[in-house]
N, C-alpha and C. Protein backbone atom coordinates (compact mmCIF):
# COMPACT_ATOMS: atom_id res chain seq x y z
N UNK A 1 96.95 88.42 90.56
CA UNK A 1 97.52 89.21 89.49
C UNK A 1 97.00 88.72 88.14
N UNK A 2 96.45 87.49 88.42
CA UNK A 2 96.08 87.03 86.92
C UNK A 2 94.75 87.42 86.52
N UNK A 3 93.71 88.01 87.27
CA UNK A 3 92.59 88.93 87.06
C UNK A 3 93.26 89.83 86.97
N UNK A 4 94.30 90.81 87.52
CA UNK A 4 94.29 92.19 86.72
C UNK A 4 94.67 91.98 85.18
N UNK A 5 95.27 90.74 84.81
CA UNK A 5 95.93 90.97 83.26
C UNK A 5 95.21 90.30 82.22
N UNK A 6 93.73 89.67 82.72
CA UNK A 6 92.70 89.40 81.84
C UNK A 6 91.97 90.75 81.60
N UNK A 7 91.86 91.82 82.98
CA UNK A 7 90.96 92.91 83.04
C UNK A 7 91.63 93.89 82.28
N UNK A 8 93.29 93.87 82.02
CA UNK A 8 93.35 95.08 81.32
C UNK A 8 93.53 94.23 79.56
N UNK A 9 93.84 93.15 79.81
CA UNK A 9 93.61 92.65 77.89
C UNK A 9 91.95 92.54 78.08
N UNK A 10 90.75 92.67 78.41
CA UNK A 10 89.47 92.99 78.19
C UNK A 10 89.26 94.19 77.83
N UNK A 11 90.17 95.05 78.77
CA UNK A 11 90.21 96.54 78.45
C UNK A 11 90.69 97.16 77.25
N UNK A 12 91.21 96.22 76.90
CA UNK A 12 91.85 96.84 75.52
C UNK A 12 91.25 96.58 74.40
N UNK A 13 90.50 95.53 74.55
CA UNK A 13 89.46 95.02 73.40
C UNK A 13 88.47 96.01 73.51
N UNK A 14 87.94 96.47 74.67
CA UNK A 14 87.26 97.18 74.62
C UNK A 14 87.28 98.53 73.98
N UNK A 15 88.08 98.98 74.13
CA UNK A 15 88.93 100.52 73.84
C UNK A 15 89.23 100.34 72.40
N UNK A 16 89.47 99.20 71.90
CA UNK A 16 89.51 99.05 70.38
C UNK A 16 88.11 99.27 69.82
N UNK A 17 87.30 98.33 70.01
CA UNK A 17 86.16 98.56 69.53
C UNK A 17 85.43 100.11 69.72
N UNK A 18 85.17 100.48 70.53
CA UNK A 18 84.95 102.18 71.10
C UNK A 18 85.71 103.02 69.96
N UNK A 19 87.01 102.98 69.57
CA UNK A 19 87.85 103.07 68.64
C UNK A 19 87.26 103.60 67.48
N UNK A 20 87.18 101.94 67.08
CA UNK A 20 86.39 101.93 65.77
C UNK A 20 84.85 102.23 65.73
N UNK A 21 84.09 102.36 66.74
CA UNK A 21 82.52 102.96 66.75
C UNK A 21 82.57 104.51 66.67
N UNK A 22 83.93 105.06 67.18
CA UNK A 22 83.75 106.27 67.38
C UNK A 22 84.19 106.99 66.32
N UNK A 23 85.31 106.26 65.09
CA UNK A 23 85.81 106.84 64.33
C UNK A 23 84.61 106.65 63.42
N UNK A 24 84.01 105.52 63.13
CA UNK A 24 82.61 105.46 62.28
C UNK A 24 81.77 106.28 62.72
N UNK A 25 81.32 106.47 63.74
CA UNK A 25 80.06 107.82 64.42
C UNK A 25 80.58 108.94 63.79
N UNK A 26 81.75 108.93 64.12
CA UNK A 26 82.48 110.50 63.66
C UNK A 26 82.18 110.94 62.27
N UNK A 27 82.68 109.53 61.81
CA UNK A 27 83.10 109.67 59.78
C UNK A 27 81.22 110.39 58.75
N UNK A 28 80.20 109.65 59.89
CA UNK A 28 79.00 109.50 59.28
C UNK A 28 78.54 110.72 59.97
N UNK A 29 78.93 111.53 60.99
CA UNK A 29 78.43 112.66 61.65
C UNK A 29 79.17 113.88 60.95
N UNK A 30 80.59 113.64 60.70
CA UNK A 30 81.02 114.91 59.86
C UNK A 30 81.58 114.57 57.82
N UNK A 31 80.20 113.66 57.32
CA UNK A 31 80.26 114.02 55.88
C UNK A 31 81.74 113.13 55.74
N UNK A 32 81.99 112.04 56.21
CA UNK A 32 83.24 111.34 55.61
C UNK A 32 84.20 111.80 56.12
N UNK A 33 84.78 112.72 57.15
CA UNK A 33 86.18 112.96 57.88
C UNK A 33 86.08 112.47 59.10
N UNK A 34 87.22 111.89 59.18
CA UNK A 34 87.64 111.57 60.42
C UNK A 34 87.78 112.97 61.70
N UNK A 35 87.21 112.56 62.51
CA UNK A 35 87.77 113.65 63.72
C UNK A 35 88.75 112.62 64.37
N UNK A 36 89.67 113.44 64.37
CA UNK A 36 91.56 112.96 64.84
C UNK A 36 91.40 113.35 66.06
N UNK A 37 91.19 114.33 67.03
CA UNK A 37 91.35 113.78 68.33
C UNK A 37 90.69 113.16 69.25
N UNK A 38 89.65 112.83 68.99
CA UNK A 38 88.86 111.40 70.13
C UNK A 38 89.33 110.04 69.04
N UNK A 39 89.67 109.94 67.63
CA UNK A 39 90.24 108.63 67.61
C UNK A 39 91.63 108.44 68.21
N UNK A 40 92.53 109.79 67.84
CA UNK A 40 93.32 109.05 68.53
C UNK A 40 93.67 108.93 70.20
N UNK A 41 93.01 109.62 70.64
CA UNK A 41 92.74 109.82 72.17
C UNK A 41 92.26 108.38 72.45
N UNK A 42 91.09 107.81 72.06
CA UNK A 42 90.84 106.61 72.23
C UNK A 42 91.77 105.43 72.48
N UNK A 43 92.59 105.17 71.20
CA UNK A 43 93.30 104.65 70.60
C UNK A 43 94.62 104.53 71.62
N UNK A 44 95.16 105.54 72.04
CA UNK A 44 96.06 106.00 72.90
C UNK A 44 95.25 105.36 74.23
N UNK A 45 94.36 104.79 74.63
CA UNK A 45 94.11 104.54 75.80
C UNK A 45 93.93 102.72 75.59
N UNK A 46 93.51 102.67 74.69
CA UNK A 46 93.46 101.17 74.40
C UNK A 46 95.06 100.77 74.35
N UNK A 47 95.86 101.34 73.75
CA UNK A 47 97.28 101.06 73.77
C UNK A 47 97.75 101.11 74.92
N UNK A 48 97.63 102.32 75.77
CA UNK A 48 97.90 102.03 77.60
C UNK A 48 97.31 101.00 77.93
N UNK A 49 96.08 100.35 77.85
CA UNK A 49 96.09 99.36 78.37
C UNK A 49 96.59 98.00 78.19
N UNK A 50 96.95 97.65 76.77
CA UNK A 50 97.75 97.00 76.26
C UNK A 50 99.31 96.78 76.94
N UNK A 51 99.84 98.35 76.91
CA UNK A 51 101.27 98.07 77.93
C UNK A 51 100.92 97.92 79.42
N UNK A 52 100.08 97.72 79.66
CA UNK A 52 99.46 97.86 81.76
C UNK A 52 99.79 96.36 81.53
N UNK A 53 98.57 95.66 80.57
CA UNK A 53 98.67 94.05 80.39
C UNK A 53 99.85 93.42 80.41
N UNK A 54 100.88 93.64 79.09
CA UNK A 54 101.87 93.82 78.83
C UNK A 54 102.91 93.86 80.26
N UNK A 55 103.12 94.56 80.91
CA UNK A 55 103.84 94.54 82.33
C UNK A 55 103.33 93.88 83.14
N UNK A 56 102.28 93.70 83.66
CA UNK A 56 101.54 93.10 84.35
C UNK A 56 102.13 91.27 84.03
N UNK A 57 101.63 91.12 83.08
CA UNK A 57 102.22 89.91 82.26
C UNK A 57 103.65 89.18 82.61
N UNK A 58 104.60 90.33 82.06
CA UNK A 58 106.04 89.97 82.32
C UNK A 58 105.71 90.04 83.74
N UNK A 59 106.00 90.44 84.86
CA UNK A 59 106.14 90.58 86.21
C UNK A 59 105.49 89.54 86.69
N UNK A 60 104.24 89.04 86.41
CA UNK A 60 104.02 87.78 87.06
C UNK A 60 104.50 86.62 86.58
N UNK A 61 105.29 86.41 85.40
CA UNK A 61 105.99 85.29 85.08
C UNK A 61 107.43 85.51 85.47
N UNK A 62 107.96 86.46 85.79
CA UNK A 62 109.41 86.97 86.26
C UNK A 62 109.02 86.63 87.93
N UNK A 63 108.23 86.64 88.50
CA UNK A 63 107.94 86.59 90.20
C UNK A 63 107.96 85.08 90.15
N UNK A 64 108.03 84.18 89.50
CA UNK A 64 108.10 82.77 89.45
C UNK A 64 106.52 81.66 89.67
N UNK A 65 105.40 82.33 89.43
CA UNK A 65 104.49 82.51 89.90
C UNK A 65 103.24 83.08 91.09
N UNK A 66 102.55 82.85 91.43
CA UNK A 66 101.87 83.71 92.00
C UNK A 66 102.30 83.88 93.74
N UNK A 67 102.58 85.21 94.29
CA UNK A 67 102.78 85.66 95.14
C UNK A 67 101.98 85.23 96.36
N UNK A 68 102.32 84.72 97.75
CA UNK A 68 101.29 84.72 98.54
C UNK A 68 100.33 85.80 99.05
N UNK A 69 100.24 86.53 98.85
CA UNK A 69 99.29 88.01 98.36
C UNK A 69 97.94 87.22 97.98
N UNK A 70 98.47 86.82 96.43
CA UNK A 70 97.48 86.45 95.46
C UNK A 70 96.91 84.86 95.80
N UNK A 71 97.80 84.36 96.71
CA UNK A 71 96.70 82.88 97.28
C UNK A 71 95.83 82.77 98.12
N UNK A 72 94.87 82.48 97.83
CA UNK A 72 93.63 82.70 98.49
C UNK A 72 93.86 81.48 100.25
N UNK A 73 95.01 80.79 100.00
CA UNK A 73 95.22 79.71 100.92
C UNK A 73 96.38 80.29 101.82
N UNK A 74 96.99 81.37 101.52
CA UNK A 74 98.07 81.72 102.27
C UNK A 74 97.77 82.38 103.53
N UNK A 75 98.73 82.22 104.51
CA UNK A 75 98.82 82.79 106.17
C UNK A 75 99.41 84.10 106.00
N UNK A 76 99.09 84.96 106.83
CA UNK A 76 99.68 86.60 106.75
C UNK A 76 101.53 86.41 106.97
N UNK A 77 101.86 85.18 107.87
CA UNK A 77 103.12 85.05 107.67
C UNK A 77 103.89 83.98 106.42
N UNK A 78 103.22 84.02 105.78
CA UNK A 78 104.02 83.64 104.40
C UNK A 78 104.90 84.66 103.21
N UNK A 79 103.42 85.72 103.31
CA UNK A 79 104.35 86.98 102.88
C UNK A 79 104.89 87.67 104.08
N UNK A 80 106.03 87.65 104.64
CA UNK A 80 105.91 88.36 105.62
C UNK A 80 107.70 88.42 105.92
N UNK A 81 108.23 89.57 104.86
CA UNK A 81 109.76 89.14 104.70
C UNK A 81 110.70 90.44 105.95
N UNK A 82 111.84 90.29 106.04
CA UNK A 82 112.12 91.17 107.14
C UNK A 82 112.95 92.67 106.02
N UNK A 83 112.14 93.40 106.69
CA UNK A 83 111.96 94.97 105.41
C UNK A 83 112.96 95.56 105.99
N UNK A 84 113.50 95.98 106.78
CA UNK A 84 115.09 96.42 107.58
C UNK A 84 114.45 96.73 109.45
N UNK A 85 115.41 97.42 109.90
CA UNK A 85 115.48 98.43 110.84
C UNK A 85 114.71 99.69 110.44
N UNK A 86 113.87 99.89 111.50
CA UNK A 86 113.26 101.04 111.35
C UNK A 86 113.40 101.66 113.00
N UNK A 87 113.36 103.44 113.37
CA UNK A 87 112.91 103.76 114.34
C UNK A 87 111.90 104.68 114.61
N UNK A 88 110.97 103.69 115.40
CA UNK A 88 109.58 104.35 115.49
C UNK A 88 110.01 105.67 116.35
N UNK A 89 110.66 105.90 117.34
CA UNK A 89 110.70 107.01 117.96
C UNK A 89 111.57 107.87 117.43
N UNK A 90 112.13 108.02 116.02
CA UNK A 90 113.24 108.67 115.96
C UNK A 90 111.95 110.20 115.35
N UNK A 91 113.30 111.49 115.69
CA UNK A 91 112.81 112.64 115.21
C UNK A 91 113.25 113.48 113.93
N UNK A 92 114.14 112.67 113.44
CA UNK A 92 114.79 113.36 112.56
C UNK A 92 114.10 113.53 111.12
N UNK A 93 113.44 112.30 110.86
CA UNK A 93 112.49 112.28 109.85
C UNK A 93 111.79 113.80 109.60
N UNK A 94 111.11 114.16 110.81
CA UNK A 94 110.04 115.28 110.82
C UNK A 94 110.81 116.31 110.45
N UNK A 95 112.29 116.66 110.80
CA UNK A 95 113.07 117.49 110.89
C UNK A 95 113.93 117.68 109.52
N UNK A 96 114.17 116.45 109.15
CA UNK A 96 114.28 116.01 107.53
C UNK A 96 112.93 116.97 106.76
N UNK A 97 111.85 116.71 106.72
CA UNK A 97 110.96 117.03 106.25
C UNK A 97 110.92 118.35 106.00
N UNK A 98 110.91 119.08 107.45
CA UNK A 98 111.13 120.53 107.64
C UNK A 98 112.04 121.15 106.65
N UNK A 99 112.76 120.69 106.14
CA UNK A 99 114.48 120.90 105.80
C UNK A 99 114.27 121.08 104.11
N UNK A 100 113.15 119.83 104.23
CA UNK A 100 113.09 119.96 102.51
C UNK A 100 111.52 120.97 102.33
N UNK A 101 110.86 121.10 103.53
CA UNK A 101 109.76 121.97 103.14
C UNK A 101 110.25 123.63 102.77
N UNK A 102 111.58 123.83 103.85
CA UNK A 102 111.90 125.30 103.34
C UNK A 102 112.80 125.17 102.33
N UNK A 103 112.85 124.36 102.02
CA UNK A 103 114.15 124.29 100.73
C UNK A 103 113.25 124.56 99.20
N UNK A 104 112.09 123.74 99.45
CA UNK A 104 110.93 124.50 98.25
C UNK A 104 109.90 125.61 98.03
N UNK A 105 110.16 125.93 99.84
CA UNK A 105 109.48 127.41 100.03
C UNK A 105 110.79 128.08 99.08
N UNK A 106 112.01 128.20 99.66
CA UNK A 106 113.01 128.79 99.38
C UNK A 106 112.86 129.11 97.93
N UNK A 107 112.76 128.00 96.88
CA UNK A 107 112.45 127.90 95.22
C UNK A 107 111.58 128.98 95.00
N UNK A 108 110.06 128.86 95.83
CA UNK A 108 108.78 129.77 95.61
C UNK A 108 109.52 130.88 96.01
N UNK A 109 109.82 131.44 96.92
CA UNK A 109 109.31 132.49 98.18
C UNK A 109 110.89 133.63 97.46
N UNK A 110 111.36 132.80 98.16
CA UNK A 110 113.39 133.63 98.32
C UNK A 110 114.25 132.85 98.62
N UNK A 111 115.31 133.14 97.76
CA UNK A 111 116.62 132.21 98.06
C UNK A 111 116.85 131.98 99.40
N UNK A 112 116.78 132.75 100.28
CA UNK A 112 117.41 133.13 101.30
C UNK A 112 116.78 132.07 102.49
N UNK A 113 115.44 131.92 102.30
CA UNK A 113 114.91 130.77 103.00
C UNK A 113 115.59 129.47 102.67
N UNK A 114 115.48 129.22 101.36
CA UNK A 114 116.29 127.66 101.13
C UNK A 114 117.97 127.43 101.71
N UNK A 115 118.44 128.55 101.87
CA UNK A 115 119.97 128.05 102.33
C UNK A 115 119.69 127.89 104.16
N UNK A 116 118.33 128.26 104.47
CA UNK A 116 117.96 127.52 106.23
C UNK A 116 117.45 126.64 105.82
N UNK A 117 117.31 126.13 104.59
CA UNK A 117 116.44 124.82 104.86
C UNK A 117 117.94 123.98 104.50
N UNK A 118 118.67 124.22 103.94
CA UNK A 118 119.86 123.57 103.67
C UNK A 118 120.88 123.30 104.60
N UNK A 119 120.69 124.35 105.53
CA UNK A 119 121.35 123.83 107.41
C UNK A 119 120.49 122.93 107.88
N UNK A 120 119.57 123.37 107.77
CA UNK A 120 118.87 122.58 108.73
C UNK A 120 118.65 120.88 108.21
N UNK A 121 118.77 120.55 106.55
CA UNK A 121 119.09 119.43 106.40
C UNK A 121 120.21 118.43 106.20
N UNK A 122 121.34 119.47 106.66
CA UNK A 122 122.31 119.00 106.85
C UNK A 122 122.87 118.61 108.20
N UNK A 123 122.01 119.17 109.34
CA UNK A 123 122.10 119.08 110.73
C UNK A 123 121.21 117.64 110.40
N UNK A 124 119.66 117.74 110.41
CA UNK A 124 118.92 116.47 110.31
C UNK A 124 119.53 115.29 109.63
N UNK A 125 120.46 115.45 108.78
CA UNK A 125 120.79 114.17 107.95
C UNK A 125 121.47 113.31 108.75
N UNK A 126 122.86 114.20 109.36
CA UNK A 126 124.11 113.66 109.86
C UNK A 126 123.17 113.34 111.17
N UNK A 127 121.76 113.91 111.91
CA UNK A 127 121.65 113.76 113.15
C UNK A 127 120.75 111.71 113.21
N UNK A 128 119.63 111.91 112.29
CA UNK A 128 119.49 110.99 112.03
C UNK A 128 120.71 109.13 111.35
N UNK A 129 121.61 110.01 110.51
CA UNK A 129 122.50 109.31 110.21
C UNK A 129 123.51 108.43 111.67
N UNK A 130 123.85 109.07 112.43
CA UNK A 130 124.62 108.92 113.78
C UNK A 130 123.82 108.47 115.23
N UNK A 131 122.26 108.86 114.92
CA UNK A 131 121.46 108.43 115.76
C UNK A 131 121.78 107.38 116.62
N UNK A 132 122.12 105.87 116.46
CA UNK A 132 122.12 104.27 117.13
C UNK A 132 123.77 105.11 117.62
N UNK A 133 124.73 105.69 117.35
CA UNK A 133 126.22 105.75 118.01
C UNK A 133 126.03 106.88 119.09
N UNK A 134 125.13 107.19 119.54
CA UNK A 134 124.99 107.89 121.29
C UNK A 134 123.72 107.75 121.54
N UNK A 135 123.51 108.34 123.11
CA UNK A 135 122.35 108.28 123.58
C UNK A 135 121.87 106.98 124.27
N UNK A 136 120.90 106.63 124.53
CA UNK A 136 120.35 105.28 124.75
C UNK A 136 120.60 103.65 124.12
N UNK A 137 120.31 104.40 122.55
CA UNK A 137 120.30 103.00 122.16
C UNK A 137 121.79 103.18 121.58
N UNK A 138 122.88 103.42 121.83
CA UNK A 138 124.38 103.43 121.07
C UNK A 138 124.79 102.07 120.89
N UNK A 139 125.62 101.57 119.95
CA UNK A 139 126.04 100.60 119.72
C UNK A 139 127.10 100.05 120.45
């Protein structure tokens, strides 16, 4: 992480200077005026990179230092924290999906589609939700 936040404070030096070459190219190409939207377009990008740095920055001193990600000495089980319960075989997801695909057809198309996509994600929610209390794997 500490190469991305040298690369975007490089970036910003950079974008400054570009800045100021471009507002001078400009000034000497149109008779002494500034052209206002590539300086400040520029300008506006050197400043994004400034806040990228900027976050980048805080977050790796808030993480307490560097992540085993970022150690070149670390084992795949160092980062390697327990992310929850998941079920690979479950179906409801897809059916979830379905639910919200006609619910934005419904937006485009006709009301009338989105209130089936609104059963149908209300069947998928509660079905997925209740999933582990029957069937095979019940609690």
């Amino acid at each position: 992480m500490r190469v991305n936040i040298n690369l975007f404070s490089v970036l910003a030096g950079f974008f400054v200077l570009a800045d100021a070459a471009y507002t001078t190219w400009a000034m000497l190409t149109y008779n002494g005026r500034v052209e206002w939207v590539g300086t400040i377009g520029i300008g506006l990008v050197a400043l994004m990179a400034i806040f990228i740095g900027f976050y980048l920055n805080r977050s790796f001193h808030a993480q307490g230092g560097p992540l085993p990600e970022d150690r070149l000495d670390a084992s795949i089980d160092d980062g390697d924290p327990e992310l929850g319960h998941f079920s690979p075989w479950s179906w409801w997801p897809i059916i979830l999906a379905t639910a919200a695909t006609l619910g934005f057809l419904g937006l485009a198309v006709g009301a009338w589609i989105a209130f089936i996509g609104g059963a149908i994600f209300i069947i998928a929610i509660v079905g997925w939700v209740y999933e582990y209390y029957r069937g095979y794997f019940a609690h």
